[in-house]
Protein backbone atom coordinates (compact mmCIF):
# COMPACT_ATOMS: atom_id res chain seq x y z
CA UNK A 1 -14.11 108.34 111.48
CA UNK A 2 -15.55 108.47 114.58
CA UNK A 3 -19.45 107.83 113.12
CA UNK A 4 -18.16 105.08 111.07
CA UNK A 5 -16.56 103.58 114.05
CA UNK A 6 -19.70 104.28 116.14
CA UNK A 7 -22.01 102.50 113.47
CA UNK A 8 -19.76 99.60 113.21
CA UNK A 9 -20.50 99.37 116.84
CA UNK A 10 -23.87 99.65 116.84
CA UNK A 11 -24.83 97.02 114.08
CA UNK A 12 -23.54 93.70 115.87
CA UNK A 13 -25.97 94.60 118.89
CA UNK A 14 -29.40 95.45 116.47
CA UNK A 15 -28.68 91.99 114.74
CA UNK A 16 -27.86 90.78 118.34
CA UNK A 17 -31.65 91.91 119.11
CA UNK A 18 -33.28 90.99 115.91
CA UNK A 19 -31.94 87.12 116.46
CA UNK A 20 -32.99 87.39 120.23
CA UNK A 21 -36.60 88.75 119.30
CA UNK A 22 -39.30 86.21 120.86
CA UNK A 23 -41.82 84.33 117.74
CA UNK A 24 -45.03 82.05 118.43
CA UNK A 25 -44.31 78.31 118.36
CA UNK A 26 -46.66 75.68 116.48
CA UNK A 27 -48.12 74.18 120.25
CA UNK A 28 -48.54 78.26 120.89
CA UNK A 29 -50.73 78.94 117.38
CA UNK A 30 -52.60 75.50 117.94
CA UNK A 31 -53.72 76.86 121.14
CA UNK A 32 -54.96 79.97 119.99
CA UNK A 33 -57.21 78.14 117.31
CA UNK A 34 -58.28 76.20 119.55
CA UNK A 35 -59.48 78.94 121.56
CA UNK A 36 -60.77 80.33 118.43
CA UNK A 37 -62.96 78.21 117.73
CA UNK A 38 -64.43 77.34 121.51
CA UNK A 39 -65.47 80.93 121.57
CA UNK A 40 -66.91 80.61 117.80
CA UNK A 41 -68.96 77.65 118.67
CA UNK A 42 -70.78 79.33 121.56
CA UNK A 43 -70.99 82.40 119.70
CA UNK A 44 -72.71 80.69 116.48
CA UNK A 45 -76.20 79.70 117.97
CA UNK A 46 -76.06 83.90 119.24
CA UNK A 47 -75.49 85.02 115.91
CA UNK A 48 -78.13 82.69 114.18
CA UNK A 49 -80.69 83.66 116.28
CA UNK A 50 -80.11 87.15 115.60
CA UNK A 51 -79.97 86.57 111.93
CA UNK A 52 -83.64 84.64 111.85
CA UNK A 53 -84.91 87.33 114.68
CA UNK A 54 -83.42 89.90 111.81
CA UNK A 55 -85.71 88.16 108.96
CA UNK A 56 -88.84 88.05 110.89
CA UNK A 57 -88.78 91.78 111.42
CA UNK A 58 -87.94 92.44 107.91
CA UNK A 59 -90.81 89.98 107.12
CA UNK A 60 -93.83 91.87 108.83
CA UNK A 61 -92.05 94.76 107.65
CA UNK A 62 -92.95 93.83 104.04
CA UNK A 63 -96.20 92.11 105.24
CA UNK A 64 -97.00 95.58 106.29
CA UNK A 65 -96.21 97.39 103.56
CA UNK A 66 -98.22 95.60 101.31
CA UNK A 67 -101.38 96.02 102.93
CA UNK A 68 -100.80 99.65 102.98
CA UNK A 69 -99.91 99.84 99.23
CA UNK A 70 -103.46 97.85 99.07
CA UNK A 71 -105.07 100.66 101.15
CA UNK A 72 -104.01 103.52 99.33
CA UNK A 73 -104.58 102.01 95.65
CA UNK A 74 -108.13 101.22 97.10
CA UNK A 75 -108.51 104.72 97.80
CA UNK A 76 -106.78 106.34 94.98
CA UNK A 77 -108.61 104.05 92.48
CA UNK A 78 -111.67 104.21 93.64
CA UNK A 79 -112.74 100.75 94.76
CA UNK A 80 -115.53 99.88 96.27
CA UNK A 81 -117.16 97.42 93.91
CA UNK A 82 -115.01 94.85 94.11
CA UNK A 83 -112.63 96.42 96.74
CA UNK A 84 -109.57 95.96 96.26
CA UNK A 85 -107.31 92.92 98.02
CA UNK A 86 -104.19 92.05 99.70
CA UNK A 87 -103.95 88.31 99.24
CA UNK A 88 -101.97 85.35 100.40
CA UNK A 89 -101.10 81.82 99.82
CA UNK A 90 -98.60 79.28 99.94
CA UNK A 91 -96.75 78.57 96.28
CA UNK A 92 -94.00 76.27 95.83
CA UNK A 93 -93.96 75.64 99.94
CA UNK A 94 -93.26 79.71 100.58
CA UNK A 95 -95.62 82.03 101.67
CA UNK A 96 -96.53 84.57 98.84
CA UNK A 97 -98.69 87.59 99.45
CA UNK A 98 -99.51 90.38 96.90
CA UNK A 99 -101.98 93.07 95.75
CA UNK A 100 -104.59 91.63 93.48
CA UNK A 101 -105.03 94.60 91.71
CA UNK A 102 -107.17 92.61 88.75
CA UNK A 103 -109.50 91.10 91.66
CA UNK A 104 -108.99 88.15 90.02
CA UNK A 105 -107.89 85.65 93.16
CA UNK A 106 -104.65 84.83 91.19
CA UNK A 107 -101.10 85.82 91.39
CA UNK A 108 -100.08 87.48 88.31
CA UNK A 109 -96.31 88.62 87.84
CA UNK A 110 -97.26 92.40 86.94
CA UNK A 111 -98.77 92.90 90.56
CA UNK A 112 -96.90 93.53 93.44
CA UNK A 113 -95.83 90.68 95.35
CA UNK A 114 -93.47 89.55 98.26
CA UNK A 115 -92.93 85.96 99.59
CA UNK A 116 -91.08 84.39 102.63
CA UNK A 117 -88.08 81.79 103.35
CA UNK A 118 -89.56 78.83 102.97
CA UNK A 119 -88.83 77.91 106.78
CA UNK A 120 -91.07 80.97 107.94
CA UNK A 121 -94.87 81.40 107.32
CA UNK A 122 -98.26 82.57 108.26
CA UNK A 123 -99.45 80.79 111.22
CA UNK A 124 -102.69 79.08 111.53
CA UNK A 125 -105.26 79.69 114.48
CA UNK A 126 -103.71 77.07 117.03
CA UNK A 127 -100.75 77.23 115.41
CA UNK A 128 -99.99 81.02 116.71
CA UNK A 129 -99.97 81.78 120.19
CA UNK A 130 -102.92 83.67 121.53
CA UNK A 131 -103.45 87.06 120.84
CA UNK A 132 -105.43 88.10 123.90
CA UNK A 133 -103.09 90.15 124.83
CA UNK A 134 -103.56 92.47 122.58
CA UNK A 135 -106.18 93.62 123.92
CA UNK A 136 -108.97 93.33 120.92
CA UNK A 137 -112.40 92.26 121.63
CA UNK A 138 -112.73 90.29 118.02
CA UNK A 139 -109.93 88.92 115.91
CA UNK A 140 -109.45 86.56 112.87
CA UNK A 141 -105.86 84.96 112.67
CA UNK A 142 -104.28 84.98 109.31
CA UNK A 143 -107.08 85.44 106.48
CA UNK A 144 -106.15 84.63 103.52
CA UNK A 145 -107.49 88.09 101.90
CA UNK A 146 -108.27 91.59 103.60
CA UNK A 147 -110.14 93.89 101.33
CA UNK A 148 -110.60 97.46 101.80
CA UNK A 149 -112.82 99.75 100.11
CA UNK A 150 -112.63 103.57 98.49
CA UNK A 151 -112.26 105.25 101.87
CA UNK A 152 -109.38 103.29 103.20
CA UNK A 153 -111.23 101.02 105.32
CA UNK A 154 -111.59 97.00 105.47
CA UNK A 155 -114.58 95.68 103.48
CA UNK A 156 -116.10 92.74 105.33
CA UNK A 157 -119.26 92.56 103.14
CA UNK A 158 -122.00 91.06 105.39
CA UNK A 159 -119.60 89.54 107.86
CA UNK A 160 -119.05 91.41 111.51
CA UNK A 161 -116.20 93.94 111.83
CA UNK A 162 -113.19 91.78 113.17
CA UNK A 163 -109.18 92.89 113.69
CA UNK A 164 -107.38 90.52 111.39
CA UNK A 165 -104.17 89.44 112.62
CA UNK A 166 -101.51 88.00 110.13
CA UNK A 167 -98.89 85.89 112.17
CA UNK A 168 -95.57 85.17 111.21
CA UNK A 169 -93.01 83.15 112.75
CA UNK A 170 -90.99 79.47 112.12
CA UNK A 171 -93.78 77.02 112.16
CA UNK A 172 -90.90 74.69 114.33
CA UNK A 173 -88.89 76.99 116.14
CA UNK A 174 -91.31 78.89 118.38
CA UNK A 175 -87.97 79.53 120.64
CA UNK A 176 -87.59 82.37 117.99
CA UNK A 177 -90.17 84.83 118.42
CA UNK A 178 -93.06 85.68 116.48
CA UNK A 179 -94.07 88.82 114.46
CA UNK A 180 -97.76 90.00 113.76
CA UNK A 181 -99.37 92.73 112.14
CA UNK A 182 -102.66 93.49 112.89
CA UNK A 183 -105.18 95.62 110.89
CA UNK A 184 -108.20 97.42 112.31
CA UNK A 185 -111.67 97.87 110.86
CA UNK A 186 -110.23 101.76 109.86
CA UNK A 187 -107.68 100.01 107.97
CA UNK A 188 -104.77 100.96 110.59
CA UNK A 189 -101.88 98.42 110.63
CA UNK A 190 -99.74 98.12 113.59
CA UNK A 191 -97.10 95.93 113.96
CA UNK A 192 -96.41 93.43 117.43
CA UNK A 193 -93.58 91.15 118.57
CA UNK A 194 -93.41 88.39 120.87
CA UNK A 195 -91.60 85.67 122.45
CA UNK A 196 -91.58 82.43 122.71
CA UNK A 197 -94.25 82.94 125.90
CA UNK A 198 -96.42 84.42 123.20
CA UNK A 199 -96.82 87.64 125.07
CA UNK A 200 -97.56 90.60 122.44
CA UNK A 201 -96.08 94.38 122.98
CA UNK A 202 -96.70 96.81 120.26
CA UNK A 203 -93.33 97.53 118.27
């Protein structure tokens, strides 16, 4: 009796508290959206330009990759006569680059291949920033080929040892960086970064 009585006490004062309990209002959920989306709106340009900076690493990445694939198939087939080539050219507005294993100056779908988004791309001699800072003594921006021979190294035929340097970046955003991967006469890549004050460090 007396644990009945003391429930039958108890119960009017939890629904007492469960009526009492404080909720959000409409004005009080507006708010927070509001807030919401102030703080999204300065976030968004932050998390875009991580996203693009994100691409362009992933992009010389690839662009790198590809001209070692091209090294070692150079050396592990043999080829010195033709050597063999990492090409690239613009198809459909992208920026396509691949190996041309057949030597044939085509892209054929059996070879490997990568491409870009069609906002980024190769840039141009006085398109890309300088590359002085890199400290080389010769360089050729962006070739559209780089051949290398049965010992790993670049074939330049009767032209003058150069370092090539592919540039990559968003042709009209230069606010967001730029990527480059440079390969020696020894056929050693090596991948740089700048920003938009075109100053290279080695990544």
């Amino acid at each position: 009796m007396k644990q009945s009585v003391m429930r039958s006490a108890s119960s009017p004062g939890r629904q007492e508290t469960i009526r009492s309990s404080p909720g959000f209002s409409l004005v009080e959920l507006l708010i927070v959206v509001g807030i919401l989306l102030v703080l999204s709106a300065f976030a968004f340009p932050t998390v875009t330009r991580s996203i693009r900076t994100y691409r362009l690493s992933g992009a010389a990445t690839n662009v790198s990759s590809m001209l070692q694939l091209t090294r070692f198939e150079a050396v592990r087939l043999n080829r010195s006569n033709p050597p063999l080539s990492w090409r690239s050219q613009l198809q459909g507005g992208q920026s396509v680059f691949w190996v041309d294993v057949n030597n044939n100056g085509a892209l054929d779908s059996t070879e490997p291949q990568a491409r870009f988004s069609l906002e980024m791309q190769f840039l141009p001699a006085g398109t890309a920033p300088s590359v002085t800072s890199m400290g080389y003594a010769s360089t050729q921006i962006s070739p559209a080929a780089i051949s290398f021979d049965s010992r790993g190294t670049v074939s330049f035929g009767v032209a003058p040892p150069v370092v090539y340097v592919l540039v990559l970046g968003y042709a009209n955003q230069p606010a967001e960086g730029y990527r480059a991967v440079t390969v020696t006469p020894s056929g050693k890549t090596q991948m740089w970064s700048a920003g938009a004050d075109g100053v290279w460090q080695k990544r």
